[in-house]
Protein backbone atom coordinates (compact mmCIF):
# COMPACT_ATOMS: atom_id res chain seq x y z
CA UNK A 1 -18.44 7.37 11.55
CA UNK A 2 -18.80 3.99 9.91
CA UNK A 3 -17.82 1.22 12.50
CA UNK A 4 -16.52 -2.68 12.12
CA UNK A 5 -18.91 -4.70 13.43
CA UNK A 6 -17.45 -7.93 12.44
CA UNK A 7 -14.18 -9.54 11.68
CA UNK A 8 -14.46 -12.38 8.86
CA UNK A 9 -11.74 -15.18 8.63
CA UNK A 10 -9.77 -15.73 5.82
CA UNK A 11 -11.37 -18.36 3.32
CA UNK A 12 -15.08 -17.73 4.64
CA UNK A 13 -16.27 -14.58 2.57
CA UNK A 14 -16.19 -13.54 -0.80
CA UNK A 15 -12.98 -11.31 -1.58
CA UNK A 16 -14.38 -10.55 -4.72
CA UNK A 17 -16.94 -8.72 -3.03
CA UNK A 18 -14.53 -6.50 -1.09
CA UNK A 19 -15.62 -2.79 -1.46
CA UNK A 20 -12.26 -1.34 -0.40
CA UNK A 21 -8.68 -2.69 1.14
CA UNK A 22 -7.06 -1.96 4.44
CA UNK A 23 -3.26 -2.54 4.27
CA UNK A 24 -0.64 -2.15 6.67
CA UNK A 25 2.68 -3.82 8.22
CA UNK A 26 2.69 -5.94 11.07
CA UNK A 27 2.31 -2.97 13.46
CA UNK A 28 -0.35 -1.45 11.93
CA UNK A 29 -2.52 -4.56 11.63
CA UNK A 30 -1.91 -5.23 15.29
CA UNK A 31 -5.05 -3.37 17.10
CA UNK A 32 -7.29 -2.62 19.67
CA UNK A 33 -8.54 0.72 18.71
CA UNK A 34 -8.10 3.11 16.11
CA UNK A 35 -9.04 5.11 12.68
CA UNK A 36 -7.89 2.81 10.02
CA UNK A 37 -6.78 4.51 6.54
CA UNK A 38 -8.52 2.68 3.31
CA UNK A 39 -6.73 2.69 -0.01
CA UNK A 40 -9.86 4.60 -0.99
CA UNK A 41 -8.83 7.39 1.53
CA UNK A 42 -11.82 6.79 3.07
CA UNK A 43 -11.73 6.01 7.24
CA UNK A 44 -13.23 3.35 9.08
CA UNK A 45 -13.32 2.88 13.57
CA UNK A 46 -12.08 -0.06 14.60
CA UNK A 47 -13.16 -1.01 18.18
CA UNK A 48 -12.07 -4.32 19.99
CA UNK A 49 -12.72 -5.63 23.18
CA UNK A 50 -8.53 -6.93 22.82
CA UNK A 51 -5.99 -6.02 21.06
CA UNK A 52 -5.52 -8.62 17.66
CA UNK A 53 -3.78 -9.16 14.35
CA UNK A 54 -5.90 -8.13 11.64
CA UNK A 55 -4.80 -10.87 8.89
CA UNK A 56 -4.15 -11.07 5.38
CA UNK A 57 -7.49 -11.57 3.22
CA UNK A 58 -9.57 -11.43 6.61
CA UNK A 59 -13.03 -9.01 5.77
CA UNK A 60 -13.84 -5.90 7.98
CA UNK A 61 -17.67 -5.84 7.63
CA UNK A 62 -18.86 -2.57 7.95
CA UNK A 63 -22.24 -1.04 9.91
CA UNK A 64 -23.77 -0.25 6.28
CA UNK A 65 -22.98 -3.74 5.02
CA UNK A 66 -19.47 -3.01 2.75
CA UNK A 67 -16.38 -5.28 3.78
CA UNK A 68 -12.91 -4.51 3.62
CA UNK A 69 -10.14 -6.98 2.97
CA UNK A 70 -6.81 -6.62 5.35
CA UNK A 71 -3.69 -6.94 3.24
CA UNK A 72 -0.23 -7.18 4.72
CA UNK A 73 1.98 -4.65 3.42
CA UNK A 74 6.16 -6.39 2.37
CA UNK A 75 8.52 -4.97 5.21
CA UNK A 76 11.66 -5.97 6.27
CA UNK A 77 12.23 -9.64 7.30
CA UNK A 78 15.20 -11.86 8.03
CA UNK A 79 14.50 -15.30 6.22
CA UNK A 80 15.41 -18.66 8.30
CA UNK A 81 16.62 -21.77 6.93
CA UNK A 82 18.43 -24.60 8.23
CA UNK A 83 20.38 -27.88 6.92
CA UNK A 84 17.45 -30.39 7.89
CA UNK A 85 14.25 -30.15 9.37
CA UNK A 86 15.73 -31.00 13.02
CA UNK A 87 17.93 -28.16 12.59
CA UNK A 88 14.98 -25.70 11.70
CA UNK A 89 12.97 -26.96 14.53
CA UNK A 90 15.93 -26.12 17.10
CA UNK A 91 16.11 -22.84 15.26
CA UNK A 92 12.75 -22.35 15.64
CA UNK A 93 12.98 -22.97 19.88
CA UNK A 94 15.52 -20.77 20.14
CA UNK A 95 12.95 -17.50 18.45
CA UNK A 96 10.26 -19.19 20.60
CA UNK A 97 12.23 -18.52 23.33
CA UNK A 98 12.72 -14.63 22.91
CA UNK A 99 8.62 -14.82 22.12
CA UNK A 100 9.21 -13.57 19.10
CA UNK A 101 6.67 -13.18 16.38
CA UNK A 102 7.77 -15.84 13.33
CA UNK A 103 5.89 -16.85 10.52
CA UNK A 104 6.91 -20.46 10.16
CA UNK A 105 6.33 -22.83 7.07
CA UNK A 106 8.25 -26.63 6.56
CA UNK A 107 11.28 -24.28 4.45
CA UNK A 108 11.87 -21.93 6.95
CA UNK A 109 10.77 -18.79 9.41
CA UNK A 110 10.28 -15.15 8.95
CA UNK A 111 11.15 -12.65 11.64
CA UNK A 112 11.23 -8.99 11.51
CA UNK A 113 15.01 -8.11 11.34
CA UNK A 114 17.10 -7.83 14.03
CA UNK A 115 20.79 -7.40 13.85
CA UNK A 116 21.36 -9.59 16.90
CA UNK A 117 18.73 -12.21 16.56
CA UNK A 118 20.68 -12.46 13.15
CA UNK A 119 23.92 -13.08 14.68
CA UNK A 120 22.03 -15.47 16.94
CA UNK A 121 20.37 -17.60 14.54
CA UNK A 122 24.13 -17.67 12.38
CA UNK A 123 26.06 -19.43 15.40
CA UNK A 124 23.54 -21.41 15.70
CA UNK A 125 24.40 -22.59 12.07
CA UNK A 126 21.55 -21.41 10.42
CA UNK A 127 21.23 -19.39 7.64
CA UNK A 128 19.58 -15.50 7.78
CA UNK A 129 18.71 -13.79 4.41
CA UNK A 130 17.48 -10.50 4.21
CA UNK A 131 14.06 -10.11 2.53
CA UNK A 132 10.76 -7.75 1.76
CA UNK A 133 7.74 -9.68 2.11
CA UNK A 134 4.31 -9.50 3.70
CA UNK A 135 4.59 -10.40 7.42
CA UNK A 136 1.35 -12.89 9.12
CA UNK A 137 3.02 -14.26 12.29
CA UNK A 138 1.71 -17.32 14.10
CA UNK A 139 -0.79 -16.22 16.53
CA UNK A 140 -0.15 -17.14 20.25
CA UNK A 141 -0.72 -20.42 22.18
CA UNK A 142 -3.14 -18.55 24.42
CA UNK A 143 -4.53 -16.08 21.27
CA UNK A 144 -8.27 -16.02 21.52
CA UNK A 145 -10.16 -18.86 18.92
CA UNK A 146 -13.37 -17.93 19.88
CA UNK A 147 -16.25 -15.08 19.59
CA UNK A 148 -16.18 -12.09 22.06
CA UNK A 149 -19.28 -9.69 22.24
CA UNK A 150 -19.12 -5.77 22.45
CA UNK A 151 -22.44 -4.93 21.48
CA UNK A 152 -21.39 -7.17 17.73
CA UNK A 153 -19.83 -10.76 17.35
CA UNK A 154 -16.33 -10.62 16.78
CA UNK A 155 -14.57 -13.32 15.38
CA UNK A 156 -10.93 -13.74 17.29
CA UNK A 157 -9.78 -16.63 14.62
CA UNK A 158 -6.13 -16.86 14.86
């Protein structure tokens, strides 16, 4: 079974040089363990000492040398946006403090939709639009930033 023996970041490998492409939602990037299904229909094992977010453009490099890119697959997001800057930032506190994942930007935040969190976000005064896109949440305060061993270097960049 061919194995990933090392994650690559984003921006520090050649994605012109990727021999196949992993793509899934945010659930199905999010791993410890498991068989991972190439657009090739080929299969890889993907063993971590944690559980991670595989990101967008990061390379899977392979025991015989190939690398895969990760690729987020659109789903279904709610889009944030606010009158001012100040009002996104209190927008953004309040989905901090349900710990939900948001992928934030100066504009607005992404969340994965939510009916409530909606209804939250609009009595709040903000604005909620309902969108497909890709999904690459901020990683954690406490996410790993640095190598782990397991028998291979890891990277855990977040």
């Amino acid at each position: 079974m061919t194995r990933v023996i090392e994650i690559l970041p984003a921006g520090h490998w050649p994605v012109a040089e990727a021999a196949d492409v992993f793509a899934a939602d945010y659930e199905g990037r999010h791993r410890r363990r498991m068989m991972l299904s190439l657009r090739s229909g080929g299969k890889i094992l993907l063993d971590l000492d944690h559980a991670r977010l595989l990101r967008t453009d990061e390379g899977l490099r392979l025991d015989d040398g190939r690398i895969v890119r990760v690729e987020a697959l659109p789903e279904e997001l709610m889009e944030v946006t606010a009158h001012g800057p100040l009002h996104l930032l209190r927008l953004a506190w309040h989905l901090g403090n349900r710990h939900l994942p948001a992928a934030i930007d100066e504009r607005r935040i992404l969340v994965r939709r939510d009916h409530v969190v909606a209804d939250m976000i609009r009595g709040l005064g903000g604005h909620v639009r309902m969108i497909a896109a890709p999904f690459d949440p901020e990683s954690g305060a406490y996410a790993g930033r640095g190598g782990t061993h397991d028998g291979a270097h890891r990277h855990t960049h977040g």
